[in-house]
PDB file of N, CA and C in Angstrom:
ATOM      1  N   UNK A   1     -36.634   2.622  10.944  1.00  0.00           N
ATOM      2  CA  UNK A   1     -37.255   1.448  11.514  1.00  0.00           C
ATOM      3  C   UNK A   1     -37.794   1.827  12.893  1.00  0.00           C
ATOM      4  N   UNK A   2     -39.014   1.693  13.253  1.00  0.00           N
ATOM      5  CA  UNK A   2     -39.575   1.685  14.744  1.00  0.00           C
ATOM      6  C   UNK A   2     -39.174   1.374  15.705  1.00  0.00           C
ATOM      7  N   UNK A   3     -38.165  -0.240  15.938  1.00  0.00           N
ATOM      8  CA  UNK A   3     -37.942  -0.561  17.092  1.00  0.00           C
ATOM      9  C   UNK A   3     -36.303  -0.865  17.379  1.00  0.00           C
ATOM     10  N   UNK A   4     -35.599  -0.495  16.076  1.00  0.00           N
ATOM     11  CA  UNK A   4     -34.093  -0.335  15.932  1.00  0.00           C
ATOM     12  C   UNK A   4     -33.630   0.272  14.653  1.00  0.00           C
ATOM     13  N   UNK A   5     -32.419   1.037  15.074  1.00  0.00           N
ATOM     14  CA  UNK A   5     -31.935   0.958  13.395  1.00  0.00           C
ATOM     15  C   UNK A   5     -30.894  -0.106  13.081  1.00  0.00           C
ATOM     16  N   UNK A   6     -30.618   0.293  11.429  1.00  0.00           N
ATOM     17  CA  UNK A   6     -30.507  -0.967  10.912  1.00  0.00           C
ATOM     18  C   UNK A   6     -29.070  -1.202  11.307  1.00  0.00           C
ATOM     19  N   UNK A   7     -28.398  -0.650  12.092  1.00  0.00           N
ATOM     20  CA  UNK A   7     -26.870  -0.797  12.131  1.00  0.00           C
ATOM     21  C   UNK A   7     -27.229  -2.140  13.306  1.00  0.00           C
ATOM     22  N   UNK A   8     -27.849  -1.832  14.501  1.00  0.00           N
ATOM     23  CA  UNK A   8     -28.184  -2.131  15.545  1.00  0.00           C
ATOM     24  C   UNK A   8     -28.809  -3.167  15.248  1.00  0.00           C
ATOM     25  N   UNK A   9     -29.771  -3.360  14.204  1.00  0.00           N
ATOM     26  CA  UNK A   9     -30.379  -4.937  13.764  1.00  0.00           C
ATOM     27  C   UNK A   9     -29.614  -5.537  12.955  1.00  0.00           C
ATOM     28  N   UNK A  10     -28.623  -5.267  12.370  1.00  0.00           N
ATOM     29  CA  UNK A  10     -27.422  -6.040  11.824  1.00  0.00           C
ATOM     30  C   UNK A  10     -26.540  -6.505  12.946  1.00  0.00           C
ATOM     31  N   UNK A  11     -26.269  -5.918  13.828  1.00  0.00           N
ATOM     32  CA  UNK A  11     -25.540  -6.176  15.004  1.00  0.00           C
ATOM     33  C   UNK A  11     -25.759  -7.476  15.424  1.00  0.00           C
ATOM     34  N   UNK A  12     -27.198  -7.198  15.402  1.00  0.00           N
ATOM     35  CA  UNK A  12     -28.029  -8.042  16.729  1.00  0.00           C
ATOM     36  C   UNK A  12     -28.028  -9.789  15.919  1.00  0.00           C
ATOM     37  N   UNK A  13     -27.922  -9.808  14.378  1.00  0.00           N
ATOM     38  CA  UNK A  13     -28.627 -10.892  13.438  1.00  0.00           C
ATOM     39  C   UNK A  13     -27.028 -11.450  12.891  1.00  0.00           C
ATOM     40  N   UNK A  14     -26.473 -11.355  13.796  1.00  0.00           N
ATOM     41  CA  UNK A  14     -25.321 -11.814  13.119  1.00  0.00           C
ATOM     42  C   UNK A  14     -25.009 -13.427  12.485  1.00  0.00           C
ATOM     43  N   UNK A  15     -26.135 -14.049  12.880  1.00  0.00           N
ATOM     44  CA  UNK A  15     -26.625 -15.453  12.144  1.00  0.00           C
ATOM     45  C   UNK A  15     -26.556 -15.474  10.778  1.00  0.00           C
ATOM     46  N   UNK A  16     -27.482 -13.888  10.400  1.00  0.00           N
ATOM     47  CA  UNK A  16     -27.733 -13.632   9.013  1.00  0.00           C
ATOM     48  C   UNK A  16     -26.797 -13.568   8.119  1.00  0.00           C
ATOM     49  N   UNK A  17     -25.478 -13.476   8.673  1.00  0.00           N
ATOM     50  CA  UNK A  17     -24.116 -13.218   7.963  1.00  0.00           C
ATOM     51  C   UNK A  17     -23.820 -13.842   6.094  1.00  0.00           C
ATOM     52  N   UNK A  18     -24.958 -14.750   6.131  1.00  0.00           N
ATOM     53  CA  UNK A  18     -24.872 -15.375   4.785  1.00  0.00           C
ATOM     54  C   UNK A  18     -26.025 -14.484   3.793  1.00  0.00           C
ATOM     55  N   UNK A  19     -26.199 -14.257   4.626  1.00  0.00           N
ATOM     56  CA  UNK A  19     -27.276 -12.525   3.382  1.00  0.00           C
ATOM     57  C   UNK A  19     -26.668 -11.163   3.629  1.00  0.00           C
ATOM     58  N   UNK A  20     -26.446 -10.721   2.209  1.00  0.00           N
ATOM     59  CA  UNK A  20     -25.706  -9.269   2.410  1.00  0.00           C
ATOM     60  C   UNK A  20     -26.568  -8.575   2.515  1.00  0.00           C
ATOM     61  N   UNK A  21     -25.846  -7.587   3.903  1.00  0.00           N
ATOM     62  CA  UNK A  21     -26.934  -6.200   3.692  1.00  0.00           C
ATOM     63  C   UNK A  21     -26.093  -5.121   3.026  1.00  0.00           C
ATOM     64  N   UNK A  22     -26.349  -4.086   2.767  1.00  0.00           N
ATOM     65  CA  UNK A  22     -26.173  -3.292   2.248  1.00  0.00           C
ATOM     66  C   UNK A  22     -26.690  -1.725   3.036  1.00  0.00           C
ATOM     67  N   UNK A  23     -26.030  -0.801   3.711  1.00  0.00           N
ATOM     68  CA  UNK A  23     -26.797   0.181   4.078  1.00  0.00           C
ATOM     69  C   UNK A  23     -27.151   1.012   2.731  1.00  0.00           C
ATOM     70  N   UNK A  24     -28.203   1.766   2.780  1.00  0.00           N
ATOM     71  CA  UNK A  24     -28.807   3.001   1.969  1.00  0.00           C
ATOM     72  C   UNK A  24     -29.245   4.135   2.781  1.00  0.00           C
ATOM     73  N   UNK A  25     -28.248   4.952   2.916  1.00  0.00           N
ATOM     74  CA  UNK A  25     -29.016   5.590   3.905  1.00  0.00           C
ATOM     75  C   UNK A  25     -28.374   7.564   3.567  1.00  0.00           C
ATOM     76  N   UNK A  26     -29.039   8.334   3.713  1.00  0.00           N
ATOM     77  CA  UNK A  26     -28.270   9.638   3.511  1.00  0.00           C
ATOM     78  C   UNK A  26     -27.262  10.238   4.548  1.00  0.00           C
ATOM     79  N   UNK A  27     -27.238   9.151   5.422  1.00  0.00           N
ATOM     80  CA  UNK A  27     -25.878   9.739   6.147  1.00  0.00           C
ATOM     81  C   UNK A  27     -24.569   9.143   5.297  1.00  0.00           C
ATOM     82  N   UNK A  28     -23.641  10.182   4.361  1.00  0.00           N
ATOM     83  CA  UNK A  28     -22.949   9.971   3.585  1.00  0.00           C
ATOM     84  C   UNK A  28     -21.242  10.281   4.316  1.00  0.00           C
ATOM     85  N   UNK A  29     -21.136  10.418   5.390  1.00  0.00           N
ATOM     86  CA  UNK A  29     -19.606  10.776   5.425  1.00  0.00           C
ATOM     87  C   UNK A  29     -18.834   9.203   5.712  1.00  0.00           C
ATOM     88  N   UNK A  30     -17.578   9.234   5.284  1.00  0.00           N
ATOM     89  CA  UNK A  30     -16.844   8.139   5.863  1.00  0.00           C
ATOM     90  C   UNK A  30     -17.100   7.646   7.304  1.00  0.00           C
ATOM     91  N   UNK A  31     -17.425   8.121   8.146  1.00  0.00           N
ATOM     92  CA  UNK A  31     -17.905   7.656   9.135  1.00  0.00           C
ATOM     93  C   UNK A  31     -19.032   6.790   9.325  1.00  0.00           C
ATOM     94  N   UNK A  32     -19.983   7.477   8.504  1.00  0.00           N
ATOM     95  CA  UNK A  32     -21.293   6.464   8.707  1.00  0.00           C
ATOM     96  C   UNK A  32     -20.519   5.073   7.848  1.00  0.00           C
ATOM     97  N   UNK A  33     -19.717   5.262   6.613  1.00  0.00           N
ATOM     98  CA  UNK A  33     -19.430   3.878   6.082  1.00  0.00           C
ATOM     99  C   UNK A  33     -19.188   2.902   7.211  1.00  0.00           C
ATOM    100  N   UNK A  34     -18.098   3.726   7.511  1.00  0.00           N
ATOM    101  CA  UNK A  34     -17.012   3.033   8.973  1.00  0.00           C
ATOM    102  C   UNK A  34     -17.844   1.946   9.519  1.00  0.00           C
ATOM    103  N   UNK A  35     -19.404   2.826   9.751  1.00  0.00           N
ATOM    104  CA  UNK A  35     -20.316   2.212  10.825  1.00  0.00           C
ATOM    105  C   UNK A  35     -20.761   1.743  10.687  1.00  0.00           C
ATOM    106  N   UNK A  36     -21.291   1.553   9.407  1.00  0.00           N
ATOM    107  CA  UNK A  36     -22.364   0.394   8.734  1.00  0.00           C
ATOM    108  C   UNK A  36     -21.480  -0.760   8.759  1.00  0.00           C
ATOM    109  N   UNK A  37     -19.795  -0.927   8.263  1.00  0.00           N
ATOM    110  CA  UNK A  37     -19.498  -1.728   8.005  1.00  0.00           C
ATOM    111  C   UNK A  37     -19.171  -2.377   9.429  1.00  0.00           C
ATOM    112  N   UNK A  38     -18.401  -2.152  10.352  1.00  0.00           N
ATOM    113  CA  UNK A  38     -18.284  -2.177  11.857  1.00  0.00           C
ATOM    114  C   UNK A  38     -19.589  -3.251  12.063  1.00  0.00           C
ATOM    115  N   UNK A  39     -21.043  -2.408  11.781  1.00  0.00           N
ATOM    116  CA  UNK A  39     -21.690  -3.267  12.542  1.00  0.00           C
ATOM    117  C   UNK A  39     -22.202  -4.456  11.657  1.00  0.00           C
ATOM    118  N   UNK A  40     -21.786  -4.698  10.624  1.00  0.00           N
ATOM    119  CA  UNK A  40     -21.508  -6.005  10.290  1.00  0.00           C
ATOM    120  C   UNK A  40     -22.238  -6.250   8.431  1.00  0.00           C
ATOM    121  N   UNK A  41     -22.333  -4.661   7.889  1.00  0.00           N
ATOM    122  CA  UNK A  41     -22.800  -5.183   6.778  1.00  0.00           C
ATOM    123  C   UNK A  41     -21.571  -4.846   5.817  1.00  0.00           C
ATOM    124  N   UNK A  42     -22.340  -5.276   4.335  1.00  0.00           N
ATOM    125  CA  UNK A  42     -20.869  -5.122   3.298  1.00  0.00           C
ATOM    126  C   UNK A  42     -20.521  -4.381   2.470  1.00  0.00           C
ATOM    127  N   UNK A  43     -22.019  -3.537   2.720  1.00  0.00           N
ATOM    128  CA  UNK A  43     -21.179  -2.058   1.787  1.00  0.00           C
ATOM    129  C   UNK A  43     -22.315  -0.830   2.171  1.00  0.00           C
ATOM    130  N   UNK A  44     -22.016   0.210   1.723  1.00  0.00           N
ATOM    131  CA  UNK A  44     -22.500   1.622   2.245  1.00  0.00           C
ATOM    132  C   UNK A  44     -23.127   2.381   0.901  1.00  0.00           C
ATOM    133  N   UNK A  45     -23.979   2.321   0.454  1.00  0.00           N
ATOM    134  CA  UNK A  45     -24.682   3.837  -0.257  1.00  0.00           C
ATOM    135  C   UNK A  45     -25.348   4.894   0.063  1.00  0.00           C
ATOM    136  N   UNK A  46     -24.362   5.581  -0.045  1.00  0.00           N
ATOM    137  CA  UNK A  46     -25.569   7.093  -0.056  1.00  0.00           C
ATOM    138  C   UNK A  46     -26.747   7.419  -1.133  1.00  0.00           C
ATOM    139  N   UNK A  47     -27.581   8.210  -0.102  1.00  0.00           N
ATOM    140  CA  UNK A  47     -28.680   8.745  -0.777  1.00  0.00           C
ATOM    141  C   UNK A  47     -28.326  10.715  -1.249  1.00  0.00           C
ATOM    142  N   UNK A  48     -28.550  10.434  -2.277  1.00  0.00           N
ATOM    143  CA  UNK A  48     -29.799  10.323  -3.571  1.00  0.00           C
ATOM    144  C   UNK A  48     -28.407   9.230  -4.108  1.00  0.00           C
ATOM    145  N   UNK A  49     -29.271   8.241  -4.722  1.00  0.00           N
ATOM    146  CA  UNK A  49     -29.247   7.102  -5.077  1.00  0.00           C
ATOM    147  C   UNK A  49     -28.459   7.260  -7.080  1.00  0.00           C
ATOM    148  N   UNK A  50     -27.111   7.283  -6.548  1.00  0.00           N
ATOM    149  CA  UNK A  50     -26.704   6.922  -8.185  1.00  0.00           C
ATOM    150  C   UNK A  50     -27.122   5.692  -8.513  1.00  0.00           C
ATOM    151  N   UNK A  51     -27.127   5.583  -9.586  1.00  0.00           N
ATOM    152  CA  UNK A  51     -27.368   4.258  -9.772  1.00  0.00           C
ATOM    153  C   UNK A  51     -26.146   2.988 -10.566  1.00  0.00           C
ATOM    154  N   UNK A  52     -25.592   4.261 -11.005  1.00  0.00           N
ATOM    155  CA  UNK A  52     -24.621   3.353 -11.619  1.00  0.00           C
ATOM    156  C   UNK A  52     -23.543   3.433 -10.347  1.00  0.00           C
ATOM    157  N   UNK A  53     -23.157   3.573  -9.158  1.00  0.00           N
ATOM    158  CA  UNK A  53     -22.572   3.453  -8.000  1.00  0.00           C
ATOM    159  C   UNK A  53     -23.348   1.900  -7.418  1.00  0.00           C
ATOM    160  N   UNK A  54     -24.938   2.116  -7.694  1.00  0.00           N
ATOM    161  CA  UNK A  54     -25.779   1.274  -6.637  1.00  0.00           C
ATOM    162  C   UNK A  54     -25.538  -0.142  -7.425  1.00  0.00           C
ATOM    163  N   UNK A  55     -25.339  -0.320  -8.711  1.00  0.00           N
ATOM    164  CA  UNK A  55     -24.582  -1.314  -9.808  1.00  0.00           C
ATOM    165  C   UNK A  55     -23.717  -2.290  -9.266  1.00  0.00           C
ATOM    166  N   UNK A  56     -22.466  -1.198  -9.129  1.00  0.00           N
ATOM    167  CA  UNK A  56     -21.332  -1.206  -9.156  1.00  0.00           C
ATOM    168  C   UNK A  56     -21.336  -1.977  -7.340  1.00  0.00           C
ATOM    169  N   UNK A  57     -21.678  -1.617  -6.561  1.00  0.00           N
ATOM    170  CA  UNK A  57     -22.063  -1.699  -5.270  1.00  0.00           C
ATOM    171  C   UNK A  57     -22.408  -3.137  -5.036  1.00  0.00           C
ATOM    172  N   UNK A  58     -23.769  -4.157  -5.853  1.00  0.00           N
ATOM    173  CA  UNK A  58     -23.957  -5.009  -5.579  1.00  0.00           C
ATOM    174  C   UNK A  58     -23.481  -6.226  -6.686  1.00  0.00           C
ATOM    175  N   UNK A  59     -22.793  -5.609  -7.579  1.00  0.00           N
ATOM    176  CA  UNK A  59     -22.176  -6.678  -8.596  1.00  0.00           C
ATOM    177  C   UNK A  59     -21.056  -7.245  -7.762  1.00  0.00           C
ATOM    178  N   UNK A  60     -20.492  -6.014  -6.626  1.00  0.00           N
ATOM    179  CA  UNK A  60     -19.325  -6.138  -5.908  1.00  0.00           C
ATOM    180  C   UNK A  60     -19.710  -6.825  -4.665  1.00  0.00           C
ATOM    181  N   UNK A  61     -20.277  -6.501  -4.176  1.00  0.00           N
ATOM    182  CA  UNK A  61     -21.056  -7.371  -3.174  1.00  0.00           C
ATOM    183  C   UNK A  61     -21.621  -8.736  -3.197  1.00  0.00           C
ATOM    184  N   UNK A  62     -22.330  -9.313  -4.266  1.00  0.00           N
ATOM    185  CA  UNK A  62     -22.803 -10.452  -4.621  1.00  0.00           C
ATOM    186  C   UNK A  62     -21.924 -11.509  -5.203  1.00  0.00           C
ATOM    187  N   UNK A  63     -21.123 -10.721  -5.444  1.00  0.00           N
ATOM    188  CA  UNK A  63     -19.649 -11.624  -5.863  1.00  0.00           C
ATOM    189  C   UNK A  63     -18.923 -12.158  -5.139  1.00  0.00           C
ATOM    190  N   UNK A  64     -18.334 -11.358  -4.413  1.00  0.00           N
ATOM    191  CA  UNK A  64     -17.789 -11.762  -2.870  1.00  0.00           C
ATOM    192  C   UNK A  64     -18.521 -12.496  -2.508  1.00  0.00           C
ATOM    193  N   UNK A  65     -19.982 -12.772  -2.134  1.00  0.00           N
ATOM    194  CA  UNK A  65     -20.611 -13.296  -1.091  1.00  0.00           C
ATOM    195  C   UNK A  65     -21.328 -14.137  -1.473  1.00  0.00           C
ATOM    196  N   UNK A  66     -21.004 -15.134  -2.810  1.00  0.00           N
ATOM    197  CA  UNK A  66     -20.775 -16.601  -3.211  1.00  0.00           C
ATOM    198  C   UNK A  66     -20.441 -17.386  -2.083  1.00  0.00           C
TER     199      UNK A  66
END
């Protein structure tokens, strides 16, 4: 993103809290999870993109967030 990343615009939108984000991003270690989730979203995928993970990811996500 040009004028933030997305950890930092999740931070910032914490209004948005009733729409899940989801990071996608190829920083894959437990840490980046840590961080995505920290700054306020609800789940973490790495890139290259399984898909049956990316499934599994928002069946789990969209459920919860009824």
């Amino acid at each position: 993103m040009p004028v933030m990343d997305g950890y930092t615009a999740t931070n910032e939108n914490k209004e948005l809290s009733r729409i899940p984000i989801i990071a996608m991003t190829a920083n894959a270690f437990k840490e980046d999870e840590d961080e995505a989730l920290k700054a306020g979203m609800q789940a973490h995928v790495a890139k290259p993109i399984d898909v049956d993970i990316l499934l599994e990811t928002l069946t789990n996500v969209l459920t919860k967030h009824r």
